[in-house]
PDB file of N, CA and C in Angstrom:
ATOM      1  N   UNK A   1       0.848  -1.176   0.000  1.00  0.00           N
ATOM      2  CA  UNK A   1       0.000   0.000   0.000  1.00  0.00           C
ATOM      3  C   UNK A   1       0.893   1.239   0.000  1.00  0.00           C
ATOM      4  N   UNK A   2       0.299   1.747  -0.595  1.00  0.00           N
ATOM      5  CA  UNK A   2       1.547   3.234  -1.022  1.00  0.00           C
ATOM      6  C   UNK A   2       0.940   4.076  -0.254  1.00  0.00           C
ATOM      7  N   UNK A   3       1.144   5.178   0.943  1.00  0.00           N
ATOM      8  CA  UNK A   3       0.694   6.403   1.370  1.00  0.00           C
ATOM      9  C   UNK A   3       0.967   7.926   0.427  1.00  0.00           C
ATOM     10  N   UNK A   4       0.150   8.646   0.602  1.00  0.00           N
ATOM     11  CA  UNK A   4       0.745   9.602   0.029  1.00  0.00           C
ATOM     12  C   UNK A   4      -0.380  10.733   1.292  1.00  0.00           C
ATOM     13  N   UNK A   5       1.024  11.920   1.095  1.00  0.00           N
ATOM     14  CA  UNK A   5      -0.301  12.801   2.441  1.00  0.00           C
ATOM     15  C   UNK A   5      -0.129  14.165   1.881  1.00  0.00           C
ATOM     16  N   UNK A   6      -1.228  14.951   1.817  1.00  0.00           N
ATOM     17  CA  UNK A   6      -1.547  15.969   1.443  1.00  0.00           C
ATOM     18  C   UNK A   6      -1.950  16.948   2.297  1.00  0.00           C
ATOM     19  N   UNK A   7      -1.540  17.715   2.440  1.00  0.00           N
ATOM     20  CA  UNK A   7      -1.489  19.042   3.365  1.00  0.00           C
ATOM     21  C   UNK A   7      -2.618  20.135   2.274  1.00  0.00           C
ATOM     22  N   UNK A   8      -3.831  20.674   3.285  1.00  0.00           N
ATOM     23  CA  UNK A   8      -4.697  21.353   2.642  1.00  0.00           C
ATOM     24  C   UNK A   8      -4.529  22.622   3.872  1.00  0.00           C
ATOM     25  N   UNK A   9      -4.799  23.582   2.947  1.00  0.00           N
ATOM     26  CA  UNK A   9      -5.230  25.199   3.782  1.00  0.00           C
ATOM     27  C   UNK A   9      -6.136  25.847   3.895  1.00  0.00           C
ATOM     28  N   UNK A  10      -7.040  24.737   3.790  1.00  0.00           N
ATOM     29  CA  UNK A  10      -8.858  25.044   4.019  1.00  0.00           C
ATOM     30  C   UNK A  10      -9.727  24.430   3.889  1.00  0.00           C
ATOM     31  N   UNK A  11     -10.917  24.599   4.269  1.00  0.00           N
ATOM     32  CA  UNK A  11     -11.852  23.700   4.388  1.00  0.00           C
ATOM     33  C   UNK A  11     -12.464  23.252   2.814  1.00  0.00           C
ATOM     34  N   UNK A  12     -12.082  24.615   2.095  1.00  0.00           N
ATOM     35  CA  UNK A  12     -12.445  24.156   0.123  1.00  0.00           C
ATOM     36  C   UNK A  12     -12.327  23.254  -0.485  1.00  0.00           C
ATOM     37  N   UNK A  13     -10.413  23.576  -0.150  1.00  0.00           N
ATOM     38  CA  UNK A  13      -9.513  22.932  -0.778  1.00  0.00           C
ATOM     39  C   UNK A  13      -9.717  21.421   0.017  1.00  0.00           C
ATOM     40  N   UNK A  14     -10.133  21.076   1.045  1.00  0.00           N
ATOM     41  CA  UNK A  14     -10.298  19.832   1.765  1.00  0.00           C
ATOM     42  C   UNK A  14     -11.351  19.010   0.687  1.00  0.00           C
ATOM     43  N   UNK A  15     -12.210  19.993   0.537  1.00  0.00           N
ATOM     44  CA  UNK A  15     -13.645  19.630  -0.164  1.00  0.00           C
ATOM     45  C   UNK A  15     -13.757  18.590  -1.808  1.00  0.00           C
ATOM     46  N   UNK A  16     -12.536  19.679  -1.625  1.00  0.00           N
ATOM     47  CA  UNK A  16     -12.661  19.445  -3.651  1.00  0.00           C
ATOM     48  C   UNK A  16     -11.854  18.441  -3.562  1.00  0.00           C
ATOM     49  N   UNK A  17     -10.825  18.068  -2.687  1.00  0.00           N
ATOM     50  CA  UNK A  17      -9.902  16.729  -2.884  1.00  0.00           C
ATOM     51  C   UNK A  17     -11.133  15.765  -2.583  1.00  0.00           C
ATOM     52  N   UNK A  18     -11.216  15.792  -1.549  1.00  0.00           N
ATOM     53  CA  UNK A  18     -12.251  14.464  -1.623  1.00  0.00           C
ATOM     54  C   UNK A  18     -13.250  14.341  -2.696  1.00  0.00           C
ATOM     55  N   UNK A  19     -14.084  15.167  -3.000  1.00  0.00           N
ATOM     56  CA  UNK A  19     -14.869  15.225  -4.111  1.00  0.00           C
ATOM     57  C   UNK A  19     -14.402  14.572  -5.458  1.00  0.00           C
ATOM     58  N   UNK A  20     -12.870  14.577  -5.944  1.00  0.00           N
ATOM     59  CA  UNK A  20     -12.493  14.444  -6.762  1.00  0.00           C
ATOM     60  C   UNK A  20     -11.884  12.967  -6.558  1.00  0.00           C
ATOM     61  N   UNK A  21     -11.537  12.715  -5.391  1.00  0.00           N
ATOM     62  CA  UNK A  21     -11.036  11.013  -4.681  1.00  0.00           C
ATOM     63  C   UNK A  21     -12.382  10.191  -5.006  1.00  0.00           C
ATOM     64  N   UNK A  22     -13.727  10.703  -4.376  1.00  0.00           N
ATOM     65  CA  UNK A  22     -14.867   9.572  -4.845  1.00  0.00           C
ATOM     66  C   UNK A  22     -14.725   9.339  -5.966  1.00  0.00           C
ATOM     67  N   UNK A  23     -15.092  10.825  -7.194  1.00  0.00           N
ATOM     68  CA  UNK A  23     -15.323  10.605  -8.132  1.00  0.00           C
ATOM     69  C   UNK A  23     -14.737   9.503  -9.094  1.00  0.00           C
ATOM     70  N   UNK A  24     -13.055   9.700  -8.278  1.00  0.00           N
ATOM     71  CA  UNK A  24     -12.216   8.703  -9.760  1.00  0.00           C
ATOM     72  C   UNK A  24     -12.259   7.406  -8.395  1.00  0.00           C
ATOM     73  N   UNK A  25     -12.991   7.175  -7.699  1.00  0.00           N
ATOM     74  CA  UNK A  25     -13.180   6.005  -6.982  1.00  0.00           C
ATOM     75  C   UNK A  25     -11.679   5.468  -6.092  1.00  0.00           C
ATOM     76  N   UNK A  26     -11.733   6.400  -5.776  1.00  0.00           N
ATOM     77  CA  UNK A  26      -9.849   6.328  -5.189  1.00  0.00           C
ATOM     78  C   UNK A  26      -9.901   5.799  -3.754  1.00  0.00           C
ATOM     79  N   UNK A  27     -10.080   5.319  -3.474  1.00  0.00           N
ATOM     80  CA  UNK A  27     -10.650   5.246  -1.141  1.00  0.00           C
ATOM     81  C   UNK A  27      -9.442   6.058  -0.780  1.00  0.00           C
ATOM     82  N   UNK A  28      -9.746   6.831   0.509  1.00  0.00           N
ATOM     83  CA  UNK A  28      -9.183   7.565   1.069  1.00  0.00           C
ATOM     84  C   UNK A  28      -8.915   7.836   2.381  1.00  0.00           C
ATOM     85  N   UNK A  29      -8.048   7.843   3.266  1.00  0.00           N
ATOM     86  CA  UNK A  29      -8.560   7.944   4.512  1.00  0.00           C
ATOM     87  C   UNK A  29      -7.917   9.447   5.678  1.00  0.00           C
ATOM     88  N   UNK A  30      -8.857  10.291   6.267  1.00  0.00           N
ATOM     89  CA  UNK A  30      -8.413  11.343   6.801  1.00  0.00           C
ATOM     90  C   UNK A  30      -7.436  11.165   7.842  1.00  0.00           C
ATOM     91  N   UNK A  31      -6.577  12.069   7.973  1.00  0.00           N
ATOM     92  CA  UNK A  31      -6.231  12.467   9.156  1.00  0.00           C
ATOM     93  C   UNK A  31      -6.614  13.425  10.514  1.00  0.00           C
ATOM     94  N   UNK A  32      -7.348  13.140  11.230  1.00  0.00           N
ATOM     95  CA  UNK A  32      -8.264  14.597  11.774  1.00  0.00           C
ATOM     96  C   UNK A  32      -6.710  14.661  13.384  1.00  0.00           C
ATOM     97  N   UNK A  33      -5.946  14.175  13.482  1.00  0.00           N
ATOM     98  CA  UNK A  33      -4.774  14.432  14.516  1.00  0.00           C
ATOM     99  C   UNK A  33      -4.187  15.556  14.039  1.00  0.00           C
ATOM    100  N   UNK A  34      -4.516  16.263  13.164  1.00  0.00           N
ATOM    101  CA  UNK A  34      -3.092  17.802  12.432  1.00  0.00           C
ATOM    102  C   UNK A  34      -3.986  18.686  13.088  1.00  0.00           C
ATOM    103  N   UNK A  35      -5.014  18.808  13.397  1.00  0.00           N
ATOM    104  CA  UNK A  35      -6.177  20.413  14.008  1.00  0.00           C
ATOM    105  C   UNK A  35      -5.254  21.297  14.396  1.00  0.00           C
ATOM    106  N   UNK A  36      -5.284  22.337  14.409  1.00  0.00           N
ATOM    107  CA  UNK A  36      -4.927  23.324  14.799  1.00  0.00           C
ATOM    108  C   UNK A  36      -5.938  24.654  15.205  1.00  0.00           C
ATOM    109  N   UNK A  37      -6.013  25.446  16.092  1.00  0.00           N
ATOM    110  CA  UNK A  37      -6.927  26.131  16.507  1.00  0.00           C
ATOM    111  C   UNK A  37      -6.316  27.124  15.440  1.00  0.00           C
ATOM    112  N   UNK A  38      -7.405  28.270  14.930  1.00  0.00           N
ATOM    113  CA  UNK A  38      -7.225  29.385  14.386  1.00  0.00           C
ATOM    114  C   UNK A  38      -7.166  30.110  15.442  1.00  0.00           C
ATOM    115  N   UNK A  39      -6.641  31.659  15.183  1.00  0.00           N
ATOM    116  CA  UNK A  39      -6.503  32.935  15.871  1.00  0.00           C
ATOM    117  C   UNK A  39      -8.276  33.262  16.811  1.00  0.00           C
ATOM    118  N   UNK A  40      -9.142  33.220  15.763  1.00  0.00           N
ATOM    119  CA  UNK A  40     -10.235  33.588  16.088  1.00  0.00           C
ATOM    120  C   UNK A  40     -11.058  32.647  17.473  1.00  0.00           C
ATOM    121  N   UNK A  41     -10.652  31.073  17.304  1.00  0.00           N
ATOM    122  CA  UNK A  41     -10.890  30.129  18.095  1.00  0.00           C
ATOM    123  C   UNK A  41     -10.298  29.867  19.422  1.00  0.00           C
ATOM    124  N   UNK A  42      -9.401  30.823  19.546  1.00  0.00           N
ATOM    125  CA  UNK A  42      -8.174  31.069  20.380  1.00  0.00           C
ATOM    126  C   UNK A  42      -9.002  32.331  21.202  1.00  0.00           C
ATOM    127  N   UNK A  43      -9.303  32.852  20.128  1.00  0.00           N
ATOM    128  CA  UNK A  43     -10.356  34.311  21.483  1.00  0.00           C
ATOM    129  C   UNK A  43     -11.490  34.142  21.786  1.00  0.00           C
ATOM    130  N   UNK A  44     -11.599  33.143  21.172  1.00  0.00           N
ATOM    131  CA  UNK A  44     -13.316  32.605  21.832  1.00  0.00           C
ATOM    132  C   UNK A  44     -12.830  32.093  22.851  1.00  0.00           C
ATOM    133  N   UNK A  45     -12.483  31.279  22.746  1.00  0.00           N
ATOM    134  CA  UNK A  45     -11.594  30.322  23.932  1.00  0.00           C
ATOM    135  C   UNK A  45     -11.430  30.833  25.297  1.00  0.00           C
ATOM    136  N   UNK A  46     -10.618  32.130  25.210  1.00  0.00           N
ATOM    137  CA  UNK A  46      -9.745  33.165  26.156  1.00  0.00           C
ATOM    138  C   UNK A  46     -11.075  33.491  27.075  1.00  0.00           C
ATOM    139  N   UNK A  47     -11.935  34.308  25.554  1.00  0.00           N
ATOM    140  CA  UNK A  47     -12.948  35.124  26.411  1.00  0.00           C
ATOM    141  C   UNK A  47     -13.960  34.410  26.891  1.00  0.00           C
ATOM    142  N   UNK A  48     -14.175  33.039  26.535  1.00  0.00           N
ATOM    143  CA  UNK A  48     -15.623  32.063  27.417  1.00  0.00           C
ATOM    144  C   UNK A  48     -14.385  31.680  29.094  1.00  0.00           C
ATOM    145  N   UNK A  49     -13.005  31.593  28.998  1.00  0.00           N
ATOM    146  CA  UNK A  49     -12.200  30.921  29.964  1.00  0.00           C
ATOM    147  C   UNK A  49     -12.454  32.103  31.346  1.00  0.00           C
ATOM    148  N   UNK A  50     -12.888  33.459  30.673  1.00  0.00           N
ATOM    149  CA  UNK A  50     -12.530  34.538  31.697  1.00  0.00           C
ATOM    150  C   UNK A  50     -14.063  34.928  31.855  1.00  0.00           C
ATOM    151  N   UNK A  51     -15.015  33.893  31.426  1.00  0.00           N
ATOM    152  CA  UNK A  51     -16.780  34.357  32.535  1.00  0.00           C
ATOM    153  C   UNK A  51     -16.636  33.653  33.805  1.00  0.00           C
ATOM    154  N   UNK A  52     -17.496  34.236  34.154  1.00  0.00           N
ATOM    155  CA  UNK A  52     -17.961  33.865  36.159  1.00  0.00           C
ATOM    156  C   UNK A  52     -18.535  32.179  35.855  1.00  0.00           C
ATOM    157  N   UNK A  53     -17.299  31.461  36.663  1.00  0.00           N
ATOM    158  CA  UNK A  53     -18.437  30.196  36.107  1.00  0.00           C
ATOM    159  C   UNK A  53     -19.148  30.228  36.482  1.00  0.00           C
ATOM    160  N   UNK A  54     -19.897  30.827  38.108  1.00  0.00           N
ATOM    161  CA  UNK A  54     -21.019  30.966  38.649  1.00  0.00           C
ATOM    162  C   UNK A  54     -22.360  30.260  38.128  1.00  0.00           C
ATOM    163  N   UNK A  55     -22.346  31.432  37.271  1.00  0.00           N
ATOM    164  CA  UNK A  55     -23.333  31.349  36.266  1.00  0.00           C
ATOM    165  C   UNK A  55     -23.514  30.305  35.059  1.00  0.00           C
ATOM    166  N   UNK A  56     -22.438  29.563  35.442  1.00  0.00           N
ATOM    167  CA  UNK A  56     -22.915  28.949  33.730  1.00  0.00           C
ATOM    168  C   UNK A  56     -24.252  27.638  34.085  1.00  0.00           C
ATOM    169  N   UNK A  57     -24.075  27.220  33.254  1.00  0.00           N
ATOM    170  CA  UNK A  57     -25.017  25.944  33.106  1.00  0.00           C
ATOM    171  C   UNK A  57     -24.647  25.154  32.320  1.00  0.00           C
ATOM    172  N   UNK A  58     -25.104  23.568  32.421  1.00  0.00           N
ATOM    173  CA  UNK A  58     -24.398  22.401  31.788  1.00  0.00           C
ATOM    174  C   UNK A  58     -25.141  22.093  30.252  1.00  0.00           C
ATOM    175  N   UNK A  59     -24.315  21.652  29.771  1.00  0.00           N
ATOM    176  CA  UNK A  59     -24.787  21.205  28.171  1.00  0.00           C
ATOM    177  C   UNK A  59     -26.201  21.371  27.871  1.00  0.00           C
ATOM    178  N   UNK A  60     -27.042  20.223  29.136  1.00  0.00           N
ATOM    179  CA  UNK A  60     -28.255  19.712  28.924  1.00  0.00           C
ATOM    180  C   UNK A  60     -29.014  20.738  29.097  1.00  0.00           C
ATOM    181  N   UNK A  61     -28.973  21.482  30.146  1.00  0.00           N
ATOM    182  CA  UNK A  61     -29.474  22.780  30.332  1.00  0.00           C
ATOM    183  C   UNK A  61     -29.527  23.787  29.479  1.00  0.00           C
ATOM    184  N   UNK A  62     -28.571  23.882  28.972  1.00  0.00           N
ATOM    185  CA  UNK A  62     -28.368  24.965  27.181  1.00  0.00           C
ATOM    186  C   UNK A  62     -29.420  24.119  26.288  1.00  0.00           C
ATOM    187  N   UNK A  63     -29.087  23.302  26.125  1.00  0.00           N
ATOM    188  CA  UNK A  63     -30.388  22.682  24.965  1.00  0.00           C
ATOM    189  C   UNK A  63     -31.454  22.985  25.546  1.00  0.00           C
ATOM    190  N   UNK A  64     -31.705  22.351  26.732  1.00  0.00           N
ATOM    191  CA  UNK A  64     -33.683  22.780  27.368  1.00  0.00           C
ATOM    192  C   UNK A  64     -33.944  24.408  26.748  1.00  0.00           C
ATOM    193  N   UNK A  65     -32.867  25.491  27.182  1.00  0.00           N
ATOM    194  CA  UNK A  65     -33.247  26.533  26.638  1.00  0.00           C
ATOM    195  C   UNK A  65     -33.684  27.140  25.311  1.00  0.00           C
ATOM    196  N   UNK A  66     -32.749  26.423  24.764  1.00  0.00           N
ATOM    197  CA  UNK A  66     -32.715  26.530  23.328  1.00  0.00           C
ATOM    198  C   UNK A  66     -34.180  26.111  22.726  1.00  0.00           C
ATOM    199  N   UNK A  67     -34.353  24.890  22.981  1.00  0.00           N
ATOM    200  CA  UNK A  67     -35.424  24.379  22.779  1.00  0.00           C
ATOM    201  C   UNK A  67     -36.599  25.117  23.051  1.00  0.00           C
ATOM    202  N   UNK A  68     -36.845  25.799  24.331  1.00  0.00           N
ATOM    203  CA  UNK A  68     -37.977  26.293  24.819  1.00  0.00           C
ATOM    204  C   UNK A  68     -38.069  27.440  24.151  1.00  0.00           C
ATOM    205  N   UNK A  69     -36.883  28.608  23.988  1.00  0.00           N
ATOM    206  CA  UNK A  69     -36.550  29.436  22.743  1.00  0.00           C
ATOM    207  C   UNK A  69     -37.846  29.581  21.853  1.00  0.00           C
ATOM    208  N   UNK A  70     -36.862  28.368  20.876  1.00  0.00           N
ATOM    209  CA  UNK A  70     -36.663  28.243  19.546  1.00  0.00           C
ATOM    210  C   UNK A  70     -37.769  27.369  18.809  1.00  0.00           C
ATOM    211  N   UNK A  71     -38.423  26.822  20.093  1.00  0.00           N
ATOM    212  CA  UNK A  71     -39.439  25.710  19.556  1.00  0.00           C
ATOM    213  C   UNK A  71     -39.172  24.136  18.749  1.00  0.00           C
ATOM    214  N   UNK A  72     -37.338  23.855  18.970  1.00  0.00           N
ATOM    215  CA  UNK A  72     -36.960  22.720  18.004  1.00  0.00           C
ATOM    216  C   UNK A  72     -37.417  21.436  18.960  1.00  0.00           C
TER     217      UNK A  72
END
């Protein structure tokens, strides 16, 4: 089995390789271990790390809200 690894710089360019791997029937298999946080994911990060946890609430609790919201 021959490897070959391809380094992509976006979610497009991710897109269209695979798209183009089904098409010519190629099997393929990802690597999802390379992640890297972006800049922007990094200040989300910072600024949810620096609320009062006080206040927060757990997963399940965010959905009930959402739900009651949103009507899903």
């Amino acid at each position: 089995m021959t490897q070959i690894i391809i380094n992509l710089s976006n979610k497009e360019e991710e897109t269209f390789v695979e798209t183009f791997l089904k098409k010519m029937k190629i099997s393929f298999e990802k690597n999802e271990d390379d992640f890297e946080l972006t800049g922007e994911m990094k200040r989300v990060i910072d600024e949810a790390l620096k609320q009062d946890r006080s206040t927060a609430v757990d997963g399940k609790e965010s959905l009930k809200r959402i739900r009651a919201k949103y009507g899903l």
